[in-house]
N, C-alpha and C. Protein backbone atom coordinates (compact mmCIF):
# COMPACT_ATOMS: atom_id res chain seq x y z
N UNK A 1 88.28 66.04 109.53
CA UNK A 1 87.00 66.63 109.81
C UNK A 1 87.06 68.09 109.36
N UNK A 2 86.02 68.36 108.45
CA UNK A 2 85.97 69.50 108.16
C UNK A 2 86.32 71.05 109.15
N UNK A 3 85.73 70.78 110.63
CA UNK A 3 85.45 71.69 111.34
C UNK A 3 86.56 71.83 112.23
N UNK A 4 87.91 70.96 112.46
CA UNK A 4 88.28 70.52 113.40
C UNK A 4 90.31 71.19 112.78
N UNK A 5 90.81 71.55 113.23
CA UNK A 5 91.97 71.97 112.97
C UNK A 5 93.17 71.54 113.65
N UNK A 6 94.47 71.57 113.15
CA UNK A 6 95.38 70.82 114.21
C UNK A 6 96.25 72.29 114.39
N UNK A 7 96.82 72.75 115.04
CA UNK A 7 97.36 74.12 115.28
C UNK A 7 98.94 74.52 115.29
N UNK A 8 99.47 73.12 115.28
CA UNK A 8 100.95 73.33 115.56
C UNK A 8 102.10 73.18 113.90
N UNK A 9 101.94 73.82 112.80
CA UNK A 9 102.68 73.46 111.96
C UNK A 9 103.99 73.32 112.11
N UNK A 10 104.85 73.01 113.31
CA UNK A 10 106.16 72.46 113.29
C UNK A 10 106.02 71.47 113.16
N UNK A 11 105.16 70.69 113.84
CA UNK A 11 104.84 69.16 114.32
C UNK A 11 104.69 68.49 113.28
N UNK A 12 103.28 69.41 112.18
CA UNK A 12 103.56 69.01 111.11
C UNK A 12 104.25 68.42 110.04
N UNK A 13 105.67 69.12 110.36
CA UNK A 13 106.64 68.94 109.69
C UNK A 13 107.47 67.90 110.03
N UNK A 14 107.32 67.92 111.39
CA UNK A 14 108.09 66.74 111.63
C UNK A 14 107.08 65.29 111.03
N UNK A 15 105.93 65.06 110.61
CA UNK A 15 105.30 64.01 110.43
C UNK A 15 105.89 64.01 108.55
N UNK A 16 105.92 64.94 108.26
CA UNK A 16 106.31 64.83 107.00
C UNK A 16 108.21 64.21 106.68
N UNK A 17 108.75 64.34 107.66
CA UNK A 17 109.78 63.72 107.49
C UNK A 17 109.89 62.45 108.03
N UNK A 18 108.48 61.96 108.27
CA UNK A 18 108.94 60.32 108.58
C UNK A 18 108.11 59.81 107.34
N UNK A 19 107.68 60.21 106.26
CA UNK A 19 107.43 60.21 105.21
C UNK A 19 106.59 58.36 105.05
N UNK A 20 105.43 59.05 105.91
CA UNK A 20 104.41 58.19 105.93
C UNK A 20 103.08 58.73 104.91
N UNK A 21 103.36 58.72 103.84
CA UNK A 21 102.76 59.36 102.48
C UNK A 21 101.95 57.77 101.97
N UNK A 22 100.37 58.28 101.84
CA UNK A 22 99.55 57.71 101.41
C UNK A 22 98.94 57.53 100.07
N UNK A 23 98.95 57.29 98.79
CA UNK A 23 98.42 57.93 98.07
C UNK A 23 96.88 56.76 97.81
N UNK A 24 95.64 57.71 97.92
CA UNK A 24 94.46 56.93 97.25
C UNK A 24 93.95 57.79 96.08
N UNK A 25 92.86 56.96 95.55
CA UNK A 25 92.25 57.94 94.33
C UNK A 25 91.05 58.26 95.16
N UNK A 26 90.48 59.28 94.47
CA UNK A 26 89.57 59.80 94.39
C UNK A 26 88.15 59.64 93.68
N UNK A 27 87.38 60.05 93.69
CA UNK A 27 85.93 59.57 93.00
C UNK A 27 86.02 59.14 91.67
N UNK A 28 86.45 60.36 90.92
CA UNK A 28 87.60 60.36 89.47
C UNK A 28 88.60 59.86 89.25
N UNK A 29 89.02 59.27 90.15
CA UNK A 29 90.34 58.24 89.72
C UNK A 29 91.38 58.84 90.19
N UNK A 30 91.79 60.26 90.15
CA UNK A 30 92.63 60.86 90.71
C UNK A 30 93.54 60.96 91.45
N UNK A 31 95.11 60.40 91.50
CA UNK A 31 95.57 60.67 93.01
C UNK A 31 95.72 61.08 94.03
N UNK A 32 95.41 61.23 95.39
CA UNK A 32 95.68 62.03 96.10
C UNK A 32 96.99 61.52 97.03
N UNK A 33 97.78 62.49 97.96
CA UNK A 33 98.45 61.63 98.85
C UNK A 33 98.15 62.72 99.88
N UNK A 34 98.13 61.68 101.32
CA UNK A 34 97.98 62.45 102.50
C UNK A 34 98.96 61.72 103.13
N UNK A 35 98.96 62.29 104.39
CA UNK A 35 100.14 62.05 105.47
C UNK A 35 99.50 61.07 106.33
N UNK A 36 99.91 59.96 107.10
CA UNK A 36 99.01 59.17 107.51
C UNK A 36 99.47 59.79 108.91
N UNK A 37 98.27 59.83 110.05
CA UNK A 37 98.45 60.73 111.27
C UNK A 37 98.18 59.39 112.38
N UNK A 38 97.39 58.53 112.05
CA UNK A 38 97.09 57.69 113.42
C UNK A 38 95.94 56.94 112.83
N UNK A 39 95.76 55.50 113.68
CA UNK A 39 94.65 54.85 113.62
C UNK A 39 93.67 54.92 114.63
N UNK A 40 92.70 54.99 115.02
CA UNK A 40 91.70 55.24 115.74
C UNK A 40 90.76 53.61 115.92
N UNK A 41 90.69 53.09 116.84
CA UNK A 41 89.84 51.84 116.84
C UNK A 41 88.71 52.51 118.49
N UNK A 42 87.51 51.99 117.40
CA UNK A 42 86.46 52.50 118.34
C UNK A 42 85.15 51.95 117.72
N UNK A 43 84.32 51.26 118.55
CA UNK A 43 82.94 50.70 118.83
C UNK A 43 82.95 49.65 117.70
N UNK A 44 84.17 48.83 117.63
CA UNK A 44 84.40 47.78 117.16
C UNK A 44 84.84 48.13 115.70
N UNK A 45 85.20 49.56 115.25
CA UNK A 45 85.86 49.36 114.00
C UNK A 45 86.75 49.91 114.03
N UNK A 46 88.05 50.05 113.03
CA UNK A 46 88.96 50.78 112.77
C UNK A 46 89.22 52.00 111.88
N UNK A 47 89.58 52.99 111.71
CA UNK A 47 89.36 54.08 110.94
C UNK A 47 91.12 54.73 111.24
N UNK A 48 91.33 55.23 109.85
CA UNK A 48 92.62 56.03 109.79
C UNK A 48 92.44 57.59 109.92
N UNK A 49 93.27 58.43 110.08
CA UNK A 49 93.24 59.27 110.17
C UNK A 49 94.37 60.26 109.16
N UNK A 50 94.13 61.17 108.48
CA UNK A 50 94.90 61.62 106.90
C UNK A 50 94.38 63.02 107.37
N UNK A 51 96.12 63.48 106.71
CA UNK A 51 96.19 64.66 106.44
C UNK A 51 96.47 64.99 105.31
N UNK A 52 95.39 66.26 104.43
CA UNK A 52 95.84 65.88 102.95
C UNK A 52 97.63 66.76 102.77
N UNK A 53 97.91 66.46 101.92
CA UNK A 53 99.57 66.60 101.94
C UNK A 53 99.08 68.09 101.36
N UNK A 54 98.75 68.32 99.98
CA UNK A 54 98.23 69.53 99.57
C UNK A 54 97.70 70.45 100.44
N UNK A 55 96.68 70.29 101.13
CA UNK A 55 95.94 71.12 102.08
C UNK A 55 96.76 71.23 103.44
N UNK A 56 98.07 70.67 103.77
CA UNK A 56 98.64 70.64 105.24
C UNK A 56 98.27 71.75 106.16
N UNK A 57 98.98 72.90 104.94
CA UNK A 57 98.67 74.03 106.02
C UNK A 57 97.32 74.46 106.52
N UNK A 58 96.27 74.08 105.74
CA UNK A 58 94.85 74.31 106.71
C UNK A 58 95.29 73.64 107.79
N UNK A 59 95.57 72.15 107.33
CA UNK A 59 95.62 71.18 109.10
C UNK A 59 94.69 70.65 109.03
N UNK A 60 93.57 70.77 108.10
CA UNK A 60 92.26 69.88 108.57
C UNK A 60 92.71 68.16 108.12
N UNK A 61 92.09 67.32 109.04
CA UNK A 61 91.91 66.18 108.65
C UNK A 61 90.89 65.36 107.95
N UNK A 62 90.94 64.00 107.40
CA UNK A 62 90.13 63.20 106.80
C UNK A 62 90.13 61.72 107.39
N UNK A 63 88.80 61.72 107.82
CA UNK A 63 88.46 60.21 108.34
C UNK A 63 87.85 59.26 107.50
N UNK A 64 89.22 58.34 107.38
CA UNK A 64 88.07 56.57 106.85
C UNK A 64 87.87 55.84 107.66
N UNK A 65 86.95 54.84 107.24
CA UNK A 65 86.63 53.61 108.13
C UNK A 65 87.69 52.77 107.13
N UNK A 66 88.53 51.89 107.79
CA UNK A 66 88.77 50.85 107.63
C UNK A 66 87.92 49.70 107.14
N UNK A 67 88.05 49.27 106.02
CA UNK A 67 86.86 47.70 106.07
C UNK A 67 87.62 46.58 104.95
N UNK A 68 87.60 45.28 105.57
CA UNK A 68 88.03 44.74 104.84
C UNK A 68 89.19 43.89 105.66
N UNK A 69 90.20 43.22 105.02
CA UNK A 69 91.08 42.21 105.12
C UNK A 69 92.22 42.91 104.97
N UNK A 70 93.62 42.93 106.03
CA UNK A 70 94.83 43.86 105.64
C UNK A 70 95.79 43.66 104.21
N UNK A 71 95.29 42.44 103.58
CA UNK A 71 96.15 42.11 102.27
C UNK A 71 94.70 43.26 101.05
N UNK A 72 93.63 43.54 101.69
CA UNK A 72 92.67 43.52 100.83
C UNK A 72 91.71 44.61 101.40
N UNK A 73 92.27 45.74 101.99
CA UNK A 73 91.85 47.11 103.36
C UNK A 73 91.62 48.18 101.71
N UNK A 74 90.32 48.85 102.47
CA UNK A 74 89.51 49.60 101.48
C UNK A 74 89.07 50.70 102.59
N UNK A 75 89.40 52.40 102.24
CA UNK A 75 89.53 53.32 103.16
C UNK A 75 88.01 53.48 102.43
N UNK A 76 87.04 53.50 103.47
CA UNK A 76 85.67 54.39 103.17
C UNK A 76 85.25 55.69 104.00
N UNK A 77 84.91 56.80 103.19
CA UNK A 77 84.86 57.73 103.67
C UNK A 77 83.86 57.64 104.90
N UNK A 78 83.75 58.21 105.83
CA UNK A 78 82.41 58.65 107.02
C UNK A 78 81.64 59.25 106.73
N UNK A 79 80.70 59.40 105.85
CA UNK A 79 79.74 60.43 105.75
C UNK A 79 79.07 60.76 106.49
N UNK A 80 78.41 60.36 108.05
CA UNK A 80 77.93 60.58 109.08
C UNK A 80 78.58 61.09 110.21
N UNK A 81 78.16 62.59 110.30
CA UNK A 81 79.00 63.51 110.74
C UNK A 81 79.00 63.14 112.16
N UNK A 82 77.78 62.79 112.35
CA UNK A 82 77.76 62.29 114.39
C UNK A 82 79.01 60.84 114.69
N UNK A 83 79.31 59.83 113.69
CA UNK A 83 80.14 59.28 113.61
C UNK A 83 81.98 59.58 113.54
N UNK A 84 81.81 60.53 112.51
CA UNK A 84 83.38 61.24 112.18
C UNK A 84 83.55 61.80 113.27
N UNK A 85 82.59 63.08 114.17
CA UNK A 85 82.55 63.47 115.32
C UNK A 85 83.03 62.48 116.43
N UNK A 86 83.04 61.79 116.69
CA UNK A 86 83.21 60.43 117.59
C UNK A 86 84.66 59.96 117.68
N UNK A 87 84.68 59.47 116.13
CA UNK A 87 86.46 59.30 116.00
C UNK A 87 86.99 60.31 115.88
N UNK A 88 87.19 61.92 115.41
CA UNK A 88 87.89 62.98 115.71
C UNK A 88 88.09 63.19 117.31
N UNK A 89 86.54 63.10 118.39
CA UNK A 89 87.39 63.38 119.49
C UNK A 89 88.34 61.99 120.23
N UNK A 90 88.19 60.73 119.88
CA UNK A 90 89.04 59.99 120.44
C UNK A 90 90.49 59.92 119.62
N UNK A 91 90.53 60.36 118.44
CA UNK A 91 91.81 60.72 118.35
C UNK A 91 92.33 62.00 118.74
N UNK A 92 91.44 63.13 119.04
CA UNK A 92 91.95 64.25 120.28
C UNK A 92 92.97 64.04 121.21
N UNK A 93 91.57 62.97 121.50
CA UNK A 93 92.47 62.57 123.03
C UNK A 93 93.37 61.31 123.13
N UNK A 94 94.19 60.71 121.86
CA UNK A 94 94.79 59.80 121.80
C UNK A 94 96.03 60.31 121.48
N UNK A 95 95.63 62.13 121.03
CA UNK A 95 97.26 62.54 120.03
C UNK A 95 97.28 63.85 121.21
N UNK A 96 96.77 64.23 121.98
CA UNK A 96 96.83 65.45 122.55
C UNK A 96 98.13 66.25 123.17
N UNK A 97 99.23 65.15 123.28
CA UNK A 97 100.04 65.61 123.97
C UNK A 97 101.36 65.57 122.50
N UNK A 98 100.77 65.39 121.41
CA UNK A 98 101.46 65.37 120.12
C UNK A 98 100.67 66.54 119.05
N UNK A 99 99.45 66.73 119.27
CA UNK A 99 99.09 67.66 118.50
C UNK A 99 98.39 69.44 119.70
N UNK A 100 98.51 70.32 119.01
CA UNK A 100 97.40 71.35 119.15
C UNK A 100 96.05 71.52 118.26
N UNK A 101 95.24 71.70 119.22
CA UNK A 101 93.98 71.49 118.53
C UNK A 101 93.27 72.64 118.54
N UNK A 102 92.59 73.04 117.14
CA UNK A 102 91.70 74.42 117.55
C UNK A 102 90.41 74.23 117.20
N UNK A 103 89.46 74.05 117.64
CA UNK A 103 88.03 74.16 117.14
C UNK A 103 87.47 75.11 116.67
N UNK A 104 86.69 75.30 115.46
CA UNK A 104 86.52 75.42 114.71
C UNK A 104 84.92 75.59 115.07
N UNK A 105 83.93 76.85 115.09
CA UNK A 105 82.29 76.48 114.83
C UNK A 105 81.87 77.11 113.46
């Protein structure tokens, strides 16, 4: 989430050494890789939660929805911010005692 920050870059680091590295493309085809942080299941769907590997040190995260079949799983972005809002705070409060959180207006 654009607005939403994680505060603790040790912790960080420790997620980077269990080297749960994602890579998807981008609009352009592009690689990206993020750090995979947690799954979030809420109001009947599933959504991941990514940290881009490049951007770590901001800390900001990126929410997909999950959709699809696990041999055949397709990350779609959230474009509906009252939605992303929703799954950012239940993964708040699913990682809280693993992450620091700073909000962001």
């Amino acid at each position: 989430m654009d607005n939403e920050n994680l505060n603790n870059p040790e912790e960080l680091e420790d997620f980077d050494e269990l080297d749960n590295i994602i890579v998807l493309n981008d609009e352009e085809g592009n690689e990206v890789e993020f750090e995979f942080l947690d799954v979030v299941e809420l109001d009947g769907k599933e959504y991941v939660v990514l940290l881009p590997v490049e951007e770590a040190d901001a800390g900001e995260v990126v929410i997909f929805r999950v959709e699809g079949e696990e041999e055949d799983e397709s990350y779609i972005g959230v474009e509906d911010d009252e939605e992303a809002e929703k799954v950012f705070k239940a993964f708040k409060e699913k990682t809280k005692d693993t992450f620091n959180f700073v909000d962001e207006d």
